[in-house]
Protein backbone atom coordinates (compact mmCIF):
# COMPACT_ATOMS: atom_id res chain seq x y z
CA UNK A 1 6.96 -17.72 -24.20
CA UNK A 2 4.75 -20.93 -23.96
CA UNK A 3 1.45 -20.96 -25.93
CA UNK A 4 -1.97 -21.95 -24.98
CA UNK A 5 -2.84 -25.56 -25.30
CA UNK A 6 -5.67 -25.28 -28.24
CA UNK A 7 -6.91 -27.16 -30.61
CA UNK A 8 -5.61 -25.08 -33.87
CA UNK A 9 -8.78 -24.18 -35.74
CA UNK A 10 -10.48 -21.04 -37.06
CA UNK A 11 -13.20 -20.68 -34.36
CA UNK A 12 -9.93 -20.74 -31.67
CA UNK A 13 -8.15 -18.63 -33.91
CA UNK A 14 -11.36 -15.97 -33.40
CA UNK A 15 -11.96 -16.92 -30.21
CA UNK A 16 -8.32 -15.76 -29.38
CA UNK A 17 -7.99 -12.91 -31.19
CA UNK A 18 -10.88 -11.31 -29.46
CA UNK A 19 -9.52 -12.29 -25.87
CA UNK A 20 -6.32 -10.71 -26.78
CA UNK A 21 -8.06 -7.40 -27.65
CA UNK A 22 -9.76 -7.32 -24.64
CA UNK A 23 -6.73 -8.11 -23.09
CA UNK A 24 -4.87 -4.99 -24.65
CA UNK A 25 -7.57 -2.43 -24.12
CA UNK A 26 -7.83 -3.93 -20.39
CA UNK A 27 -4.09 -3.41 -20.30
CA UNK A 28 -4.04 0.02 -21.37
CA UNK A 29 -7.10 1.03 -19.06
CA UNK A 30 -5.47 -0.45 -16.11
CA UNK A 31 -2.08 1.38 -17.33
CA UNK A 32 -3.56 4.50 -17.09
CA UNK A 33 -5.17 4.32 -13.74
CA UNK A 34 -2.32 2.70 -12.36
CA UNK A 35 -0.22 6.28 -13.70
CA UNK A 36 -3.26 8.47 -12.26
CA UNK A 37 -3.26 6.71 -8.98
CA UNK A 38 0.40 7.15 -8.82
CA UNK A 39 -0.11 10.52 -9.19
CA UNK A 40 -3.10 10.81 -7.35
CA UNK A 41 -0.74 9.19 -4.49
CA UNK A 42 2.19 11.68 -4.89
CA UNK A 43 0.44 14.49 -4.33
CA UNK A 44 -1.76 12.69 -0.80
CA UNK A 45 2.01 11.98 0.22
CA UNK A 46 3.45 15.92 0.07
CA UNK A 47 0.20 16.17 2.29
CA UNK A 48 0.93 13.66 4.21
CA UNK A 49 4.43 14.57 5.10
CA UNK A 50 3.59 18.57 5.33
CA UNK A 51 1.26 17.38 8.01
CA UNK A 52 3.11 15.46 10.17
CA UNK A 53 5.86 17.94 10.52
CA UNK A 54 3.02 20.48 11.15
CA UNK A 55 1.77 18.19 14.01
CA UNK A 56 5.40 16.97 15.22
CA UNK A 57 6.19 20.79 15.50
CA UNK A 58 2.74 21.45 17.60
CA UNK A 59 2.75 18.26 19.63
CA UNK A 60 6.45 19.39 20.76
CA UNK A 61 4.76 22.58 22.05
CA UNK A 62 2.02 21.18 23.66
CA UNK A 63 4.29 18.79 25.50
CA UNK A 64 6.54 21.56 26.26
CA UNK A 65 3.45 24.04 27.30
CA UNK A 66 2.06 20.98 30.03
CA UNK A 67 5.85 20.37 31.38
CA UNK A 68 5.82 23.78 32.34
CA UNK A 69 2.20 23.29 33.38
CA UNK A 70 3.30 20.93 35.83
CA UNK A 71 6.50 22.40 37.04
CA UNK A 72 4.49 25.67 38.62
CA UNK A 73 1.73 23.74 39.61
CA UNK A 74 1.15 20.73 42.27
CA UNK A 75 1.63 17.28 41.07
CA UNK A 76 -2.06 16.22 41.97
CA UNK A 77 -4.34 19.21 41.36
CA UNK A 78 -2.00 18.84 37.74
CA UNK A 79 -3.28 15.45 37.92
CA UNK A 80 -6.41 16.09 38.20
CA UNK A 81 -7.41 18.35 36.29
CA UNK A 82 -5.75 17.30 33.30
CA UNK A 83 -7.42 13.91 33.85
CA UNK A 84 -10.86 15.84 33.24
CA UNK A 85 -12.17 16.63 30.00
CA UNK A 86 -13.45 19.56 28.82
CA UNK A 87 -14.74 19.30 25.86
CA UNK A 88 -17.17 16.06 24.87
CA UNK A 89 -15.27 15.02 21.08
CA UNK A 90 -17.25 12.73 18.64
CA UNK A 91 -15.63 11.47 15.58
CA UNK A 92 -18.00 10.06 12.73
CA UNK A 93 -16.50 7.78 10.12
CA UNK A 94 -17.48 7.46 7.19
CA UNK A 95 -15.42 6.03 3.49
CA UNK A 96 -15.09 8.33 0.69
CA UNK A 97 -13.79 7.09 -2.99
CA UNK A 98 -10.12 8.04 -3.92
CA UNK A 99 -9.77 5.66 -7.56
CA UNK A 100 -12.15 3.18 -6.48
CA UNK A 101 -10.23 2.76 -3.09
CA UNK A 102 -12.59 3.12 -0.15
CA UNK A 103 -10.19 5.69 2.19
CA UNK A 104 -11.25 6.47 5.73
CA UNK A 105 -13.24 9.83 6.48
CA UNK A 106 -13.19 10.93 9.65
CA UNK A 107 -15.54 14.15 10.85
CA UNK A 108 -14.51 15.06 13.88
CA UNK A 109 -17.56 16.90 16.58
CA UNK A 110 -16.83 18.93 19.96
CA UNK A 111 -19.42 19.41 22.48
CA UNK A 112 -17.90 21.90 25.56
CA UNK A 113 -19.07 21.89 28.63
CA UNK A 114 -21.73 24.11 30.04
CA UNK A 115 -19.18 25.34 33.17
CA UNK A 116 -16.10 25.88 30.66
CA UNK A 117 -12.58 24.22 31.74
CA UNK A 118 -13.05 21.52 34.39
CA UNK A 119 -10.93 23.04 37.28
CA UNK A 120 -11.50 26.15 39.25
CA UNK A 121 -8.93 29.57 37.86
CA UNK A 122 -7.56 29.99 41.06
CA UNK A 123 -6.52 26.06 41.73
CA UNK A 124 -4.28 26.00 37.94
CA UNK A 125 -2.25 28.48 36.51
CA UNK A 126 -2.60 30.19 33.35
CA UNK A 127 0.02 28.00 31.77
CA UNK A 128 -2.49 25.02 32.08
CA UNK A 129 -4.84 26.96 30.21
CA UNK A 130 -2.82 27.47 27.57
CA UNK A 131 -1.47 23.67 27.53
CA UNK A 132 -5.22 22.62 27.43
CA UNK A 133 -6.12 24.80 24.87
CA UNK A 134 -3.24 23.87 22.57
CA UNK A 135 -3.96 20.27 22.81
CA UNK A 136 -7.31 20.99 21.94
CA UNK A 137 -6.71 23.06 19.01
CA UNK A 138 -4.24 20.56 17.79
CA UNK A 139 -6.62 17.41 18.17
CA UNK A 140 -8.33 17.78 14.88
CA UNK A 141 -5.00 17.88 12.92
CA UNK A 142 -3.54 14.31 14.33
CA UNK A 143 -6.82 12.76 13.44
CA UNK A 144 -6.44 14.70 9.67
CA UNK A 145 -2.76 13.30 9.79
CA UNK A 146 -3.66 9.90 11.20
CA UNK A 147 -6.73 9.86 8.12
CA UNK A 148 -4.28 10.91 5.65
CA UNK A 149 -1.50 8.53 6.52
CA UNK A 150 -3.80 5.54 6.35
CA UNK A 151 -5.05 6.48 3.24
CA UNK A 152 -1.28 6.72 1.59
CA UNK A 153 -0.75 3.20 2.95
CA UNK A 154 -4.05 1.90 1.21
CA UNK A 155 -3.17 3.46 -1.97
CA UNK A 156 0.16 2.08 -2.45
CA UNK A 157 -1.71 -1.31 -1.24
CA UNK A 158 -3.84 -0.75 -4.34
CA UNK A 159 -1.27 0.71 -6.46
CA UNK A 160 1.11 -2.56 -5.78
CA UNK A 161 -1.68 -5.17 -6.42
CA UNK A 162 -3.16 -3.31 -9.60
CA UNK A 163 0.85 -2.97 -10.99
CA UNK A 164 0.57 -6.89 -10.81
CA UNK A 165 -2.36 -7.11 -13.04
CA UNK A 166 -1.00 -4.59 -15.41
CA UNK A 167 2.60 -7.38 -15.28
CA UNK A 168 0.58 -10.03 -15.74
CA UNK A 169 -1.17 -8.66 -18.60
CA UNK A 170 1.67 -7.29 -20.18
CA UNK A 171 4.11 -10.32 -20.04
CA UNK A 172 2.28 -13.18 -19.61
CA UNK A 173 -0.99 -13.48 -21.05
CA UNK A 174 -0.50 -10.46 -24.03
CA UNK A 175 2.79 -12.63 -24.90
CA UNK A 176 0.76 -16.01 -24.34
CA UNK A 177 -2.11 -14.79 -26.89
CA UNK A 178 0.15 -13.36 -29.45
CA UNK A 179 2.34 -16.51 -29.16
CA UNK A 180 -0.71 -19.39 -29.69
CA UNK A 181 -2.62 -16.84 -32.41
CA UNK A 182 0.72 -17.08 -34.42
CA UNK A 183 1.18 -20.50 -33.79
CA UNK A 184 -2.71 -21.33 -34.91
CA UNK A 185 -2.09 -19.34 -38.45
CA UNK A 186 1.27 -21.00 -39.34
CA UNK A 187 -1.22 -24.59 -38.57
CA UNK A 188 -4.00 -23.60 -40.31
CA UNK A 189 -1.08 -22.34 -43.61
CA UNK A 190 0.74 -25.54 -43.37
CA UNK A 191 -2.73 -27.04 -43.55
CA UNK A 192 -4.15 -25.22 -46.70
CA UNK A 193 -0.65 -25.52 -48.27
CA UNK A 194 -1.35 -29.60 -47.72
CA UNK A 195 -4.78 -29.41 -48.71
CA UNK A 196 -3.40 -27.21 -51.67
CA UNK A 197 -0.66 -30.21 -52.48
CA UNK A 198 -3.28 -32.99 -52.29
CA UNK A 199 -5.42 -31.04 -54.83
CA UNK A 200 -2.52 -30.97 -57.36
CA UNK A 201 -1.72 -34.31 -57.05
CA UNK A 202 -5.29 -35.43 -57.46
CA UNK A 203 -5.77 -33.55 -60.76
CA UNK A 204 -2.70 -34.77 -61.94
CA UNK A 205 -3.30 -38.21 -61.72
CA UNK A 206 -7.14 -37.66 -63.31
């Protein structure tokens, strides 16, 4: 591992050895969040995936529940009406925390209409009521999934970029520290041992 280029002297030598304890307690802080937020992650990605097959599942319904919407009913009063909403949705977002990642936060708000659905009963069939309502009901769950899948991705964003830091740490500058602190004792030794030499020889010849 190549050292630092320093000049070898005690006030380095202090200098150094207090960078490379910041350096290890930094490393073991970031360590541990980078284990919490893979944990933290783990569990966000169970929910993740247990929502999307929960949606996939209703979504298949819902498509299934307007095809059969459409086959007993004529193509443009289908048309229509399905074209006109119902219900007036409002999604506020917000950002909420998760490990010091700011994650989306949706709130999602429903205003109906004052005359209910937006087609007369006796122009649609009851299975159009039942398609509309179970596209409705199932609304609030994509946008959950859709909140919950962004949030996985910007998590293992995070989690990728903070493992880098804690590699960097751990075998480049850690080694790099270790490496010129060593180096800077065996200099300053060699020197006293010199110094130590000179001495002798000095009072020898005195």
């Amino acid at each position: 591992m190549a050292r630092l280029n320093v000049n070898p002297t005690r006030m380095e030598l202090k200098k150094l050895k207090a960078r490379l304890s910041t350096a290890v307690r930094g490393h073991k802080l970031l360590k541990d969040k980078s284990d919490e937020m893979v944990r933290r992650f783990t569990v966000i990605l169970r929910e993740a995936k247990s929502l999307r097959e929960e949606v996939e599942k209703e979504l298949s319904e819902v498509l299934r529940a307007f095809s059969i919407a459409r086959s007993v009913t004529p193509s443009f009063e289908a048309e229509t009406a399905f074209a006109m909403p119902s219900v007036a949705v409002t999604a506020e977002c917000k950002t909420e925390s998760v490990m010091g990642v700011d994650v989306p936060k949706v709130t999602l708000s429903s205003e109906k209409r004052a005359d209910g659905l937006p087609y007369a009963y006796s122009e649609i069939t009851g299975e159009a009521d039942y398609s509309v309502q179970k596209a409705s009901d199932l609304l609030p769950k994509m946008v959950a999934l859709a909140q919950t899948e962004k949030t996985v991705r910007m998590l293992a964003e995070e989690i990728e970029r903070n493992k880098r830091r804690v590699n960097a740490l751990e075998y480049v500058m850690i080694p790099q520290l270790e490496e010129t602190i060593k180096y800077i004792k065996d200099k300053l030794d060699e020197n006293e041992r010199a110094a130590v030499v000179r001495l002798m020889k000095v009072k020898s010849k005195a």
